[in-house]
N, C-alpha and C. Protein backbone atom coordinates (compact mmCIF):
# COMPACT_ATOMS: atom_id res chain seq x y z
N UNK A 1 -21.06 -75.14 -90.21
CA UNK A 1 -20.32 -75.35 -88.97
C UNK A 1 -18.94 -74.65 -89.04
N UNK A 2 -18.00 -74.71 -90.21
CA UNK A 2 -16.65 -74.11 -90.45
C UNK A 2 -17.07 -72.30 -90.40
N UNK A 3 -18.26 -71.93 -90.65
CA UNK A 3 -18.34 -70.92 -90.35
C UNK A 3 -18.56 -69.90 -89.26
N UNK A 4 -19.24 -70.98 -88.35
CA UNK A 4 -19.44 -70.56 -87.24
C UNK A 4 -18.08 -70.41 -86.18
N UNK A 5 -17.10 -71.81 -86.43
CA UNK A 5 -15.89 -71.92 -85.71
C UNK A 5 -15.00 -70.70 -86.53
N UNK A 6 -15.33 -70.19 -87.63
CA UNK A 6 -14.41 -69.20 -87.95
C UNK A 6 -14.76 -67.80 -87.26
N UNK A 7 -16.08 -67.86 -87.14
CA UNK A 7 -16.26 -66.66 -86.64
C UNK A 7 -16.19 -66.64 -84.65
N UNK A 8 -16.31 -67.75 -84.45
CA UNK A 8 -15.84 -67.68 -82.76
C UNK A 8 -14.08 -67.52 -82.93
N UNK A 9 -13.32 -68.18 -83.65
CA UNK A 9 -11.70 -67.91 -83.41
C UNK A 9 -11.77 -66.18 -83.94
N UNK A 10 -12.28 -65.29 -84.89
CA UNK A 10 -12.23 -64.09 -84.55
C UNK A 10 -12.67 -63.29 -83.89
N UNK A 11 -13.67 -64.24 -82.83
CA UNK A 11 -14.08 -63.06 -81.98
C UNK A 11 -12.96 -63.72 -80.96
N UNK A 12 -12.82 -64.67 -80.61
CA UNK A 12 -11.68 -64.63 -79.62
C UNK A 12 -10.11 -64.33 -79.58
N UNK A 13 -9.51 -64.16 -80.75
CA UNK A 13 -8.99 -63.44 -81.60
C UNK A 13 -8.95 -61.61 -81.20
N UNK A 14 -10.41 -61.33 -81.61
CA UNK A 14 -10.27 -59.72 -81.35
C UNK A 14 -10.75 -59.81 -79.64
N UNK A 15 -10.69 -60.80 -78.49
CA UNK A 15 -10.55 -60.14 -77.36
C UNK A 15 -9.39 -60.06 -76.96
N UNK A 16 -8.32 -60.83 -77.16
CA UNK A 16 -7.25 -60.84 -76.80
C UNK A 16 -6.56 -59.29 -76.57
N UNK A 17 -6.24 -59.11 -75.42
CA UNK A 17 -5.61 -58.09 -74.68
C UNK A 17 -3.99 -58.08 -74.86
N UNK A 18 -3.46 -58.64 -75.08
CA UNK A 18 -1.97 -58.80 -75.19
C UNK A 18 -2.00 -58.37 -76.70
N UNK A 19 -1.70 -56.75 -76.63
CA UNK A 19 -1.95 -56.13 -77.66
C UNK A 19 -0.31 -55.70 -78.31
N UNK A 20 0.02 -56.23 -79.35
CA UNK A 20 1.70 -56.15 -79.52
C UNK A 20 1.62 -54.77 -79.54
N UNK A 21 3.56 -54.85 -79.52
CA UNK A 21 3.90 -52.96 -79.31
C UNK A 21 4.04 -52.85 -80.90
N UNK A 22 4.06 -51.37 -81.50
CA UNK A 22 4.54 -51.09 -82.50
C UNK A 22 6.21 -51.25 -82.87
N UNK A 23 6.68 -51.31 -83.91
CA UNK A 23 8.06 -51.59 -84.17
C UNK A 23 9.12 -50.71 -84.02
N UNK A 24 8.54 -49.33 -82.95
CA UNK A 24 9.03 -48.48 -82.41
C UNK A 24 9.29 -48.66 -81.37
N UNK A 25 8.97 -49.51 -80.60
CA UNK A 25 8.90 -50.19 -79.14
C UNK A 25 9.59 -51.49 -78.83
N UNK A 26 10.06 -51.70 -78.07
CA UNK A 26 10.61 -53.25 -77.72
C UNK A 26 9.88 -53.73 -76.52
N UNK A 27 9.31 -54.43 -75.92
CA UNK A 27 8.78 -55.22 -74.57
C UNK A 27 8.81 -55.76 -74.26
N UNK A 28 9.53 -55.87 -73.25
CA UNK A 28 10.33 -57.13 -72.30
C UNK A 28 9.37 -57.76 -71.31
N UNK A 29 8.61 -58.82 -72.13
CA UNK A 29 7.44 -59.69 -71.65
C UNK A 29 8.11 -60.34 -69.72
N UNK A 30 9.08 -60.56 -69.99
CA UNK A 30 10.06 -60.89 -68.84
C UNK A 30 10.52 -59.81 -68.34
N UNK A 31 10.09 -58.96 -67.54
CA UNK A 31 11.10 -57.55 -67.34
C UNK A 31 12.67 -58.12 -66.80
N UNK A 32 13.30 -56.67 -67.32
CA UNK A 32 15.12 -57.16 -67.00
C UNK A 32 15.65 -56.71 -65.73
N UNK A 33 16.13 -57.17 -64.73
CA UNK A 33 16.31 -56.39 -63.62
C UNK A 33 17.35 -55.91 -63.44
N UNK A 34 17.19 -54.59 -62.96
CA UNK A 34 18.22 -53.62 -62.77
C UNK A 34 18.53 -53.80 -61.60
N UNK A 35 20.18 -53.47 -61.54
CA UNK A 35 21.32 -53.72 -60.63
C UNK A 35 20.79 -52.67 -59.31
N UNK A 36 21.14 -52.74 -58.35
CA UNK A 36 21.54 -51.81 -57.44
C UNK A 36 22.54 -50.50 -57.62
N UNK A 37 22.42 -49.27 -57.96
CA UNK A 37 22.66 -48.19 -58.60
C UNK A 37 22.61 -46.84 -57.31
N UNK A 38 23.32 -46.16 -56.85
CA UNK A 38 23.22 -44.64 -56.23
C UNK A 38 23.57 -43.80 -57.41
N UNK A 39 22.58 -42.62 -57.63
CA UNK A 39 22.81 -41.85 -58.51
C UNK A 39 22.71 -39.82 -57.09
N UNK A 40 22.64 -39.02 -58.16
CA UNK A 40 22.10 -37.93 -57.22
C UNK A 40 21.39 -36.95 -58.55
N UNK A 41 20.15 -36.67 -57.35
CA UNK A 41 18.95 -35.97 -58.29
C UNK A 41 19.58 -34.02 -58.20
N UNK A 42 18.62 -33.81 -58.85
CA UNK A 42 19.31 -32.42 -58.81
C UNK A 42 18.98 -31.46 -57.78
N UNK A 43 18.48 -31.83 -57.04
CA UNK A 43 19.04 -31.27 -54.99
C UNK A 43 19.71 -32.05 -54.07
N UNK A 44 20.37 -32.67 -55.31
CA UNK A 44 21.66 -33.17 -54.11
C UNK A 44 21.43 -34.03 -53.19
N UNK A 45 20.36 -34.58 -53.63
CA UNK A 45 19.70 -36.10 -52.96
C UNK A 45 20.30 -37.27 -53.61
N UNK A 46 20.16 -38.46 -52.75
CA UNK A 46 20.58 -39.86 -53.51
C UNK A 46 19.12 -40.14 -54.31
N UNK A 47 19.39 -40.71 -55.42
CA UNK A 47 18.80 -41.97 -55.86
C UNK A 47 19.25 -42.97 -56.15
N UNK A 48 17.93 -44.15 -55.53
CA UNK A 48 18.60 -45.50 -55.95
C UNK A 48 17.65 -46.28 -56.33
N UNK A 49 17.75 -47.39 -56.52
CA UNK A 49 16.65 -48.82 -57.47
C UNK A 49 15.62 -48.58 -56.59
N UNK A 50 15.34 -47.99 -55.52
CA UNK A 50 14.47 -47.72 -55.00
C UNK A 50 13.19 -46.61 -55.28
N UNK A 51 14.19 -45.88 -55.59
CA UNK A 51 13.42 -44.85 -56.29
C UNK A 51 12.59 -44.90 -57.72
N UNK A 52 12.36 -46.51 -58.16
CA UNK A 52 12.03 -46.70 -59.35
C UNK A 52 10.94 -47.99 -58.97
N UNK A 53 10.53 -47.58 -57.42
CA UNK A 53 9.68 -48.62 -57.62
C UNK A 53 8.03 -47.69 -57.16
N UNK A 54 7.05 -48.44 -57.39
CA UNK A 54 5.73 -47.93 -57.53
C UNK A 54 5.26 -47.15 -58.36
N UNK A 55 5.82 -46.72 -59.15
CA UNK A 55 5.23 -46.23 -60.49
C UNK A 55 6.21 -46.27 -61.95
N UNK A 56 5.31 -45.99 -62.64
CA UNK A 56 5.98 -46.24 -64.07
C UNK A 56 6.79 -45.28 -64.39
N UNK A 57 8.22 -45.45 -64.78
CA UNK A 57 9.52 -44.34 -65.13
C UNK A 57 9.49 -44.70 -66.41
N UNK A 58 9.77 -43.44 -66.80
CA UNK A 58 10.22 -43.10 -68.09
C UNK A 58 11.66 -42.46 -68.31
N UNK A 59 12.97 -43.04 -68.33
CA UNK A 59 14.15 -42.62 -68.59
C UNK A 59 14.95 -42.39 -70.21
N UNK A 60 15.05 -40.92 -69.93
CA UNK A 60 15.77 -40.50 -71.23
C UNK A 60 17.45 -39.95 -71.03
N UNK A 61 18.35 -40.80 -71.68
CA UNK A 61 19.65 -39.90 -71.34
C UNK A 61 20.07 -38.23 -72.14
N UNK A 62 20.92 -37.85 -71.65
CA UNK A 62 20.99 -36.46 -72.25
C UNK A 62 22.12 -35.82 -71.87
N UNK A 63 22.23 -34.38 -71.86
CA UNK A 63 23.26 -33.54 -71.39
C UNK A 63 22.39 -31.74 -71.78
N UNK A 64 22.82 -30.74 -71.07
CA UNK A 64 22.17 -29.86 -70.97
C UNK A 64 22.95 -29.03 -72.31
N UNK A 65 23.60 -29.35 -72.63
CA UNK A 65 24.46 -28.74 -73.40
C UNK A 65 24.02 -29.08 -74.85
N UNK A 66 23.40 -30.27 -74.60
CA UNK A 66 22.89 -30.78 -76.34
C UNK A 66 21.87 -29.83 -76.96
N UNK A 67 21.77 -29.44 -78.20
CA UNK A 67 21.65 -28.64 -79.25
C UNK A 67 20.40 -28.77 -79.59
N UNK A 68 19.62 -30.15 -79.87
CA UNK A 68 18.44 -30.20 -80.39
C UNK A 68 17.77 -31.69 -79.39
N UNK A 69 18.12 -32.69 -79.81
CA UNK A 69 17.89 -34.46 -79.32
C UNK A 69 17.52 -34.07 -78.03
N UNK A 70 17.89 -33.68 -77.09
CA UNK A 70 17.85 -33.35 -75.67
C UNK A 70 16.34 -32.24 -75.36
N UNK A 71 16.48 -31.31 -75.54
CA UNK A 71 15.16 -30.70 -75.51
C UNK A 71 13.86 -30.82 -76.09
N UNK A 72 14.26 -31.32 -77.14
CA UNK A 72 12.92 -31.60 -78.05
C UNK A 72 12.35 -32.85 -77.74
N UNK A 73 13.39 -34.01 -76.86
CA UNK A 73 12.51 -35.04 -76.32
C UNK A 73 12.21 -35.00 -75.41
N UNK A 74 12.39 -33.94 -74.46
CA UNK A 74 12.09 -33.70 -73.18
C UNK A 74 10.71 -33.00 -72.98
N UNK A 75 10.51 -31.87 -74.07
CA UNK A 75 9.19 -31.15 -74.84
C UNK A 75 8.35 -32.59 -75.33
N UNK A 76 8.76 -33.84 -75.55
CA UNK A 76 7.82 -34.58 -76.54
C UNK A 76 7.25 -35.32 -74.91
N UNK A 77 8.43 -35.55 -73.96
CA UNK A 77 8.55 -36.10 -72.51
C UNK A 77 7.24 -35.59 -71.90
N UNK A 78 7.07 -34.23 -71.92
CA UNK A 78 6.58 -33.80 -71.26
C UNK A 78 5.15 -33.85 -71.64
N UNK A 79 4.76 -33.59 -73.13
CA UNK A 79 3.34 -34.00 -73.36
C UNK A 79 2.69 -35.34 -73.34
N UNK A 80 4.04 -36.41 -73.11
CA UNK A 80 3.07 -37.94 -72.35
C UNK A 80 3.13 -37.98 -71.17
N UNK A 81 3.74 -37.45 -70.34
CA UNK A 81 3.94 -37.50 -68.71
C UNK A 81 2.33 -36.66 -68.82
N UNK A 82 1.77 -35.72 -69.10
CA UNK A 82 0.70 -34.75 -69.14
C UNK A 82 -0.47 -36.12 -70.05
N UNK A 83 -0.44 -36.58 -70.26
CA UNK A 83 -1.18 -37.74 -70.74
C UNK A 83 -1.34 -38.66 -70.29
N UNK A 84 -0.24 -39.59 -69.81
CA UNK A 84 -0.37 -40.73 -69.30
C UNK A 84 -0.60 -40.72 -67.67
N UNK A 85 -0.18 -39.05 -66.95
CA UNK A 85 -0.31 -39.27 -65.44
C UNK A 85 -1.44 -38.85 -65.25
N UNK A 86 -2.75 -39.07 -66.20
CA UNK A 86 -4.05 -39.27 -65.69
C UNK A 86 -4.55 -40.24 -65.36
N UNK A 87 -3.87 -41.37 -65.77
CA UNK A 87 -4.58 -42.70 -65.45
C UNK A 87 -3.35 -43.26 -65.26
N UNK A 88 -2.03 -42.92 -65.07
CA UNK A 88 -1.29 -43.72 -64.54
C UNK A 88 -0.12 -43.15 -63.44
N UNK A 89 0.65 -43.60 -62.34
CA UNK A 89 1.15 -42.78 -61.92
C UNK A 89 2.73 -42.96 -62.27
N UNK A 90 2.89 -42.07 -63.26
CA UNK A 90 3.78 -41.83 -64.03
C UNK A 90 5.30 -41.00 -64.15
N UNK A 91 6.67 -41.25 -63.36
CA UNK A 91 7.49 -40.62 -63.40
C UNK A 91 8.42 -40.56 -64.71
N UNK A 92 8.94 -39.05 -64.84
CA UNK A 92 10.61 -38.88 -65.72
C UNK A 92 11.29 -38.96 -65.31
N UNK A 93 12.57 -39.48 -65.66
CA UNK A 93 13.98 -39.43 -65.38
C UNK A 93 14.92 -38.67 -66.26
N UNK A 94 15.26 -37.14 -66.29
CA UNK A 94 16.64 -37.01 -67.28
C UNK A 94 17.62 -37.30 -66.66
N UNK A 95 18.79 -38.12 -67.19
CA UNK A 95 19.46 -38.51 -66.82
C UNK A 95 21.08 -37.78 -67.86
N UNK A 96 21.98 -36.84 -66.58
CA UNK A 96 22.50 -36.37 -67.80
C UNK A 96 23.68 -37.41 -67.76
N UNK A 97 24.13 -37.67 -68.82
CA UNK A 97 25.75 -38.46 -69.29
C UNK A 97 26.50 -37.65 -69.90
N UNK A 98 26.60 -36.11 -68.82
CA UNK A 98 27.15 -35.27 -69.00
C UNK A 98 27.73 -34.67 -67.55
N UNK A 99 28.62 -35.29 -66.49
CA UNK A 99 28.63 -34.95 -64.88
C UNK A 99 29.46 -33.66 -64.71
N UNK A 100 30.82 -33.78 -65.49
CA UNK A 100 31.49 -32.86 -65.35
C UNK A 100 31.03 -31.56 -65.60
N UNK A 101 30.01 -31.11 -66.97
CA UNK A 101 29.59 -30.06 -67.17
C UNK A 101 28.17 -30.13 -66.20
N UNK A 102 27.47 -30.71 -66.21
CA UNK A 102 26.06 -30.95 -65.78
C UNK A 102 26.00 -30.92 -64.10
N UNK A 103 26.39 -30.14 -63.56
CA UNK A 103 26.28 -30.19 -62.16
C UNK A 103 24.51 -29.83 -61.22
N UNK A 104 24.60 -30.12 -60.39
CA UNK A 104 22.77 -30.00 -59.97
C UNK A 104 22.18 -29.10 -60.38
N UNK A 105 22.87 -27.73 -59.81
CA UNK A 105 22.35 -26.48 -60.20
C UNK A 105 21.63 -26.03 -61.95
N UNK A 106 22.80 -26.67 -62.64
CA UNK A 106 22.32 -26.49 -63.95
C UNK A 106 21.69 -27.56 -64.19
N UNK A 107 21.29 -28.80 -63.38
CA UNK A 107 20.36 -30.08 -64.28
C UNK A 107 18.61 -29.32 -63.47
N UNK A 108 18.86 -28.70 -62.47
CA UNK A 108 17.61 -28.10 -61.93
C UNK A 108 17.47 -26.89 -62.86
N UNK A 109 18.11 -26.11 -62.80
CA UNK A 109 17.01 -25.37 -64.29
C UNK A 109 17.10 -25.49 -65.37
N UNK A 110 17.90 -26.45 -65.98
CA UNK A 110 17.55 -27.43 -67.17
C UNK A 110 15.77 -27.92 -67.45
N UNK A 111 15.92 -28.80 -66.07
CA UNK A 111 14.35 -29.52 -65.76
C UNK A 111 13.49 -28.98 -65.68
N UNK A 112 13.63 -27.71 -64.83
CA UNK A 112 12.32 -26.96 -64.16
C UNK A 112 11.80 -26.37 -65.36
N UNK A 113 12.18 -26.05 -66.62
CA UNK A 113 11.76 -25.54 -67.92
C UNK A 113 11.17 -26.30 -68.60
N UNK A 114 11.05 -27.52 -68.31
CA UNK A 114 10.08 -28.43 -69.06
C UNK A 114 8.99 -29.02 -67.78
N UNK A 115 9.22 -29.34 -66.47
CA UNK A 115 8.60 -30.13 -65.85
C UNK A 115 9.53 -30.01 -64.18
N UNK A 116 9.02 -29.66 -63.30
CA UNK A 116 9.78 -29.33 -62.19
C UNK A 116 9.96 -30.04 -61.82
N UNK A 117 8.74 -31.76 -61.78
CA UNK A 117 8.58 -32.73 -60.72
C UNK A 117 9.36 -33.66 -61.89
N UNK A 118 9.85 -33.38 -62.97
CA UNK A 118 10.83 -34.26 -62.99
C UNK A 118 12.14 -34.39 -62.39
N UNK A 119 13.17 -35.85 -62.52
CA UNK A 119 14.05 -35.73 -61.93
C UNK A 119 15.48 -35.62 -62.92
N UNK A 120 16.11 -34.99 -62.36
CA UNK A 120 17.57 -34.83 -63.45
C UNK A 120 18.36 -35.20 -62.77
N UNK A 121 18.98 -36.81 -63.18
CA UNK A 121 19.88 -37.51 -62.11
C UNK A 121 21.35 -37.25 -63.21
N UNK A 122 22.47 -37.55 -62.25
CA UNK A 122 23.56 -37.90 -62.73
C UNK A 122 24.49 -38.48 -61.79
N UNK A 123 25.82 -38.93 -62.33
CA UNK A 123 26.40 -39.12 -61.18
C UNK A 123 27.83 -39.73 -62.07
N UNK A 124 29.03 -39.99 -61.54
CA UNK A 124 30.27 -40.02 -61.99
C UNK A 124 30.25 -41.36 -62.65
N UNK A 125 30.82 -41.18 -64.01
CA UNK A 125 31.18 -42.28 -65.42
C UNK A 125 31.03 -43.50 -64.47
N UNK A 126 31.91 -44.04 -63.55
CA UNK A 126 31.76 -45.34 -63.04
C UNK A 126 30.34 -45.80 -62.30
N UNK A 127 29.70 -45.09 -61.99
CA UNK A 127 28.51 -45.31 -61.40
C UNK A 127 27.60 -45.19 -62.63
N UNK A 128 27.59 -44.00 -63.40
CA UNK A 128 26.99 -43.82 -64.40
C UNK A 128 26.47 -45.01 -65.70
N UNK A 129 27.76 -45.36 -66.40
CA UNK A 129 28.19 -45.89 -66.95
C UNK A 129 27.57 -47.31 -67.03
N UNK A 130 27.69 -48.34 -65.95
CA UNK A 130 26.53 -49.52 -65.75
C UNK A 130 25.34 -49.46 -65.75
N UNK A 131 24.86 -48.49 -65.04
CA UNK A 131 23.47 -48.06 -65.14
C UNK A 131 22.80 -47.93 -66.17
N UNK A 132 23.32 -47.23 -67.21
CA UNK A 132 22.76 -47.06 -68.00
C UNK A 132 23.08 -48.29 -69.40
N UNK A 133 24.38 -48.47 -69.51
CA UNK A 133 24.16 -50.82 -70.15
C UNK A 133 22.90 -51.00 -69.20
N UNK A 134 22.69 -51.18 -68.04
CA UNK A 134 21.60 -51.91 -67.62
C UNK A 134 19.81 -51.65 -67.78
N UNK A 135 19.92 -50.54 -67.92
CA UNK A 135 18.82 -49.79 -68.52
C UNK A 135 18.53 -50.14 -70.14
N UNK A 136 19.46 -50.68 -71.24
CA UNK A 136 19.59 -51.03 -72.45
C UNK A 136 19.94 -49.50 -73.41
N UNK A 137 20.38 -48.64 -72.66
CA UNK A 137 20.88 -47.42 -73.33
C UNK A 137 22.18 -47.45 -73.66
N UNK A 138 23.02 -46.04 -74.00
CA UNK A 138 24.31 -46.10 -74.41
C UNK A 138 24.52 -44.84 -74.38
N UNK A 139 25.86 -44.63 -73.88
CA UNK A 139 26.22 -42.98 -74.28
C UNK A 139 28.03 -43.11 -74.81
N UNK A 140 28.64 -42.49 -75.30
CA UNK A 140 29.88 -42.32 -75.34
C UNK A 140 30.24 -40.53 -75.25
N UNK A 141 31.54 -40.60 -74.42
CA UNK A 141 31.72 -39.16 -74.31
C UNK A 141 33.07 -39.31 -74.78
N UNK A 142 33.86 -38.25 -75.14
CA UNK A 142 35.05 -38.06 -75.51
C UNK A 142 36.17 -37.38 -74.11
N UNK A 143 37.06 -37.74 -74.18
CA UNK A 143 37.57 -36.92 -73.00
C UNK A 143 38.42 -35.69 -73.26
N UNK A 144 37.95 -35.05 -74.05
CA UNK A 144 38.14 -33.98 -74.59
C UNK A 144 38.75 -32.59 -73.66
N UNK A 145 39.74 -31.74 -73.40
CA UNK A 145 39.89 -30.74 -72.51
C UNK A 145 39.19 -29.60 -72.98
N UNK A 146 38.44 -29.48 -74.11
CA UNK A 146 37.70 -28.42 -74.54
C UNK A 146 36.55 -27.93 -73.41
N UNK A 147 36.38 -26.70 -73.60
CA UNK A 147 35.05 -26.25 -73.06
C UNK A 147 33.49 -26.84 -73.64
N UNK A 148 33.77 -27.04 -74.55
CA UNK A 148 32.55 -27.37 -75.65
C UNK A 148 32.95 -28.73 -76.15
N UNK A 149 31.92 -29.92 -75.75
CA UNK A 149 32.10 -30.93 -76.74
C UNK A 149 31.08 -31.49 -76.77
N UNK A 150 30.59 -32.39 -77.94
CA UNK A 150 29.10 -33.28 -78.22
C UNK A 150 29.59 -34.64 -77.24
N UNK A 151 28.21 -34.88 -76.98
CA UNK A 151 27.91 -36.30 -75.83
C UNK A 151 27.29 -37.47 -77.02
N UNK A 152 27.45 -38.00 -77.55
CA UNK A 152 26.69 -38.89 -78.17
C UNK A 152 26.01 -40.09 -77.08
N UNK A 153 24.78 -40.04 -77.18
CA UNK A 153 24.19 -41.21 -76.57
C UNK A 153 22.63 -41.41 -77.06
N UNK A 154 21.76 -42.47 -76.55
CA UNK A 154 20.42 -42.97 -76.75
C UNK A 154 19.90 -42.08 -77.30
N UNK A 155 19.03 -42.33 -78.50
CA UNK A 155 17.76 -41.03 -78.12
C UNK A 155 16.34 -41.64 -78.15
N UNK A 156 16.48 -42.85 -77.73
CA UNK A 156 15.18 -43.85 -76.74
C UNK A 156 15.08 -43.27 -75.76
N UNK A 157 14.04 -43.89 -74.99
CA UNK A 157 13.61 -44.08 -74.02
C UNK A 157 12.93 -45.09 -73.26
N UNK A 158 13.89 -45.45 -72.06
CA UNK A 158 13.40 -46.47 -71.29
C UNK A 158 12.45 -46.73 -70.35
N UNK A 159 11.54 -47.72 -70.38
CA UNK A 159 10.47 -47.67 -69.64
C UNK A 159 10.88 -49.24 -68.36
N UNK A 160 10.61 -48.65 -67.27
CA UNK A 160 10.83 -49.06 -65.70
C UNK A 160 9.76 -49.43 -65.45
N UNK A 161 9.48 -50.93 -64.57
CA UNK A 161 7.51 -51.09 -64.09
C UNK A 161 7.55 -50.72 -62.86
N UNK A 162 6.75 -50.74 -61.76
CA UNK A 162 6.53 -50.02 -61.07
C UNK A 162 7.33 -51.15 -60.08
N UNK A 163 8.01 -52.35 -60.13
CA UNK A 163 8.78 -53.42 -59.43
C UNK A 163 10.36 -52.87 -59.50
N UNK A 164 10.44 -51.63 -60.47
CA UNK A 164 11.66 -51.30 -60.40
C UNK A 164 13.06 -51.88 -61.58
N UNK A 165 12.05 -52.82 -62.54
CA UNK A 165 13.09 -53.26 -63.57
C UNK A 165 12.15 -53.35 -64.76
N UNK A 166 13.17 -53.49 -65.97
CA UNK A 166 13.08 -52.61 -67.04
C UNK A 166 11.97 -53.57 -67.96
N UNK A 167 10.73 -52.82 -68.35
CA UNK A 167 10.27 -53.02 -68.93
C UNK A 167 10.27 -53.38 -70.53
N UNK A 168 10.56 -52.07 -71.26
CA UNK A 168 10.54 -51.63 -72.43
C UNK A 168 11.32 -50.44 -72.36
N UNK A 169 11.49 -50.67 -74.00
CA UNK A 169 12.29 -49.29 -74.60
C UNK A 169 11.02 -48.82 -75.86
N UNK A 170 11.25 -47.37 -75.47
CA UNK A 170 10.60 -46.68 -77.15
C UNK A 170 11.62 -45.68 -77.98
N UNK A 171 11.63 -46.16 -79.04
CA UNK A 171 12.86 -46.12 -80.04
C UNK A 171 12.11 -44.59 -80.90
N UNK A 172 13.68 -43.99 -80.79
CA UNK A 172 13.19 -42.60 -81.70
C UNK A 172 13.46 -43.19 -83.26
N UNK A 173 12.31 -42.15 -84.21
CA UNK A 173 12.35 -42.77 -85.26
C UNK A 173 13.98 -41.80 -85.79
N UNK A 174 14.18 -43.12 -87.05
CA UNK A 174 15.32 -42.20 -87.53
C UNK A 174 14.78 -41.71 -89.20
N UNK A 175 15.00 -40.24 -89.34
CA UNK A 175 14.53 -40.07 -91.17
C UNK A 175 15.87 -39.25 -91.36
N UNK A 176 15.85 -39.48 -92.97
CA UNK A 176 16.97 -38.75 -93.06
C UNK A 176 17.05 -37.34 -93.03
N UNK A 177 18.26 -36.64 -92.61
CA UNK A 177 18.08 -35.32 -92.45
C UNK A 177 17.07 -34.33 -91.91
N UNK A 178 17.23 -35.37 -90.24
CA UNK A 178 16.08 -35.31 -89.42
C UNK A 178 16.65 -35.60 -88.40
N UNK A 179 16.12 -34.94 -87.08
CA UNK A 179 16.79 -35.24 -85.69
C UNK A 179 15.68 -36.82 -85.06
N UNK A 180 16.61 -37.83 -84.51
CA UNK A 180 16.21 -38.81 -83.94
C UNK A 180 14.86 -38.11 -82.76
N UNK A 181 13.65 -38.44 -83.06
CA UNK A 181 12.92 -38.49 -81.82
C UNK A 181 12.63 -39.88 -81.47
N UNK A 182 11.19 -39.38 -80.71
CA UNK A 182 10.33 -40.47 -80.28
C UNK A 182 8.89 -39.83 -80.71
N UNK A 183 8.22 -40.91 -80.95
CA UNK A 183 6.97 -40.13 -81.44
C UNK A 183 5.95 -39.99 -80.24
N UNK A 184 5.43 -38.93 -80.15
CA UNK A 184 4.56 -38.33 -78.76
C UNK A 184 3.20 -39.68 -78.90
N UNK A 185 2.32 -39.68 -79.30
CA UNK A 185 1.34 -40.25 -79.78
C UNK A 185 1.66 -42.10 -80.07
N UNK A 186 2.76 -42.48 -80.51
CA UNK A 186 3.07 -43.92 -80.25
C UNK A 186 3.64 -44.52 -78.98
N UNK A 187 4.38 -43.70 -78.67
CA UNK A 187 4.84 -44.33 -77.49
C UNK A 187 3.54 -44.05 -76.18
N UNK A 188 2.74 -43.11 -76.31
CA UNK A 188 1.67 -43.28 -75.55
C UNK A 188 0.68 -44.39 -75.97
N UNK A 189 0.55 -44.80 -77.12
CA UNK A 189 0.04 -46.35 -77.81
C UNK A 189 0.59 -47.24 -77.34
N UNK A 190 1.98 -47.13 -77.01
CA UNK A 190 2.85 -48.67 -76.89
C UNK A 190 2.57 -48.69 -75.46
N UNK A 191 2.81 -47.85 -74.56
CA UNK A 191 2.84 -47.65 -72.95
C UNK A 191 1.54 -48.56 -72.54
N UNK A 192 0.65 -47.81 -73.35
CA UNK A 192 -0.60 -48.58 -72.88
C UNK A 192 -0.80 -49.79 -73.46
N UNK A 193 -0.01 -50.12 -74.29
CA UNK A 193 -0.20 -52.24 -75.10
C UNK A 193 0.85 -52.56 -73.92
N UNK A 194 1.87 -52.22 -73.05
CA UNK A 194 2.26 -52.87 -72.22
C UNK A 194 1.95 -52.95 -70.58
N UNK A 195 1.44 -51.63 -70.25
CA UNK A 195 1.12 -51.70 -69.33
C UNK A 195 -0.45 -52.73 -68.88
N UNK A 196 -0.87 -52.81 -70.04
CA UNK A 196 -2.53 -53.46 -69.72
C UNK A 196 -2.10 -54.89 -70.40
């Protein structure tokens, strides 16, 4: 009899669907809701909390000016957006936390080199700035008068449900003497342990 009840708790056991995320991932079983926000995409359109509802966003912060972190997750961006928008309907967000240098013109052919139908929002430190605490990201900039300066911020990525508030984050791994990513192949694992 103890054998039989052991083997029904593992089969009910292995149906269970509430499949945890990997320890690269965080999932906000409760999603967190995001504030009311105007940003502008890179034709000079508004976006707002609106624009984050009916499908699944994927937001990465950045600056066009960054060296490696910035393109190479936008390249990693782009082969799960090409994955996951087969069975899901799936938006990007670059978001630069870079306004002064990062103006539309340059966040549009920034974007269009990885993905056209993504969006490259930004918008001034005070607007900026909450948005992205509320998203569970971070950036710091220096106020530097140089022509040239580093942006330090996230090199996660935040995941939005299609209600418009924040799901999950997927965490770039860190190795040493190694640029922070995200891994292409887990976070398409984790997407799908949260979305189902």
């Amino acid at each position: 009899m103890r054998y039989i009840l052991f083997l029904l708790a593992l089969l009910l056991l292995g149906c269970d669907r509430n499949v945890p995320v990997s320890e690269h991932a965080i999932h906000y079983k409760q999603a967190k809701e995001i504030n009311d926000f105007s940003l502008q995409d890179q034709y000079g359109n508004a976006v707002t909390k609106q624009d984050l509802q009916e499908q699944w966003t994927l937001i990465f912060l950045g600056y066009t000016s960054c060296p490696d972190i910035c393109p190479m997750t936008l390249a990693k961006l782009t082969e799960v957006h090409a994955e996951l928008a087969e069975q899901h309907n799936v938006k990007v967000w670059f978001v630069s936390v870079d306004p002064n240098r990062d103006i539309k013109q340059k966040r549009k052919a920034y974007i269009d080199y990885f993905n056209s139908d993504f969006k490259a929002v930004s918008a001034e430190h005070a607007e900026l700035f909450p948005f992205v605490r509320n998203i569970g990201l971070i950036y710091a900039i220096n106020n530097s008068k140089e022509d040239e300066y580093y942006v330090d911020h996230s090199a996660s990525v935040a995941l939005i449900n299609p209600q418009g508030n924040l799901s999950g984050i997927f965490k770039a791994k860190f190795a040493a003497n190694e640029v922070p990513l995200i891994d292409t192949a887990q976070v398409i694992k984790d997407f799908n342990a949260i979305v189902h």
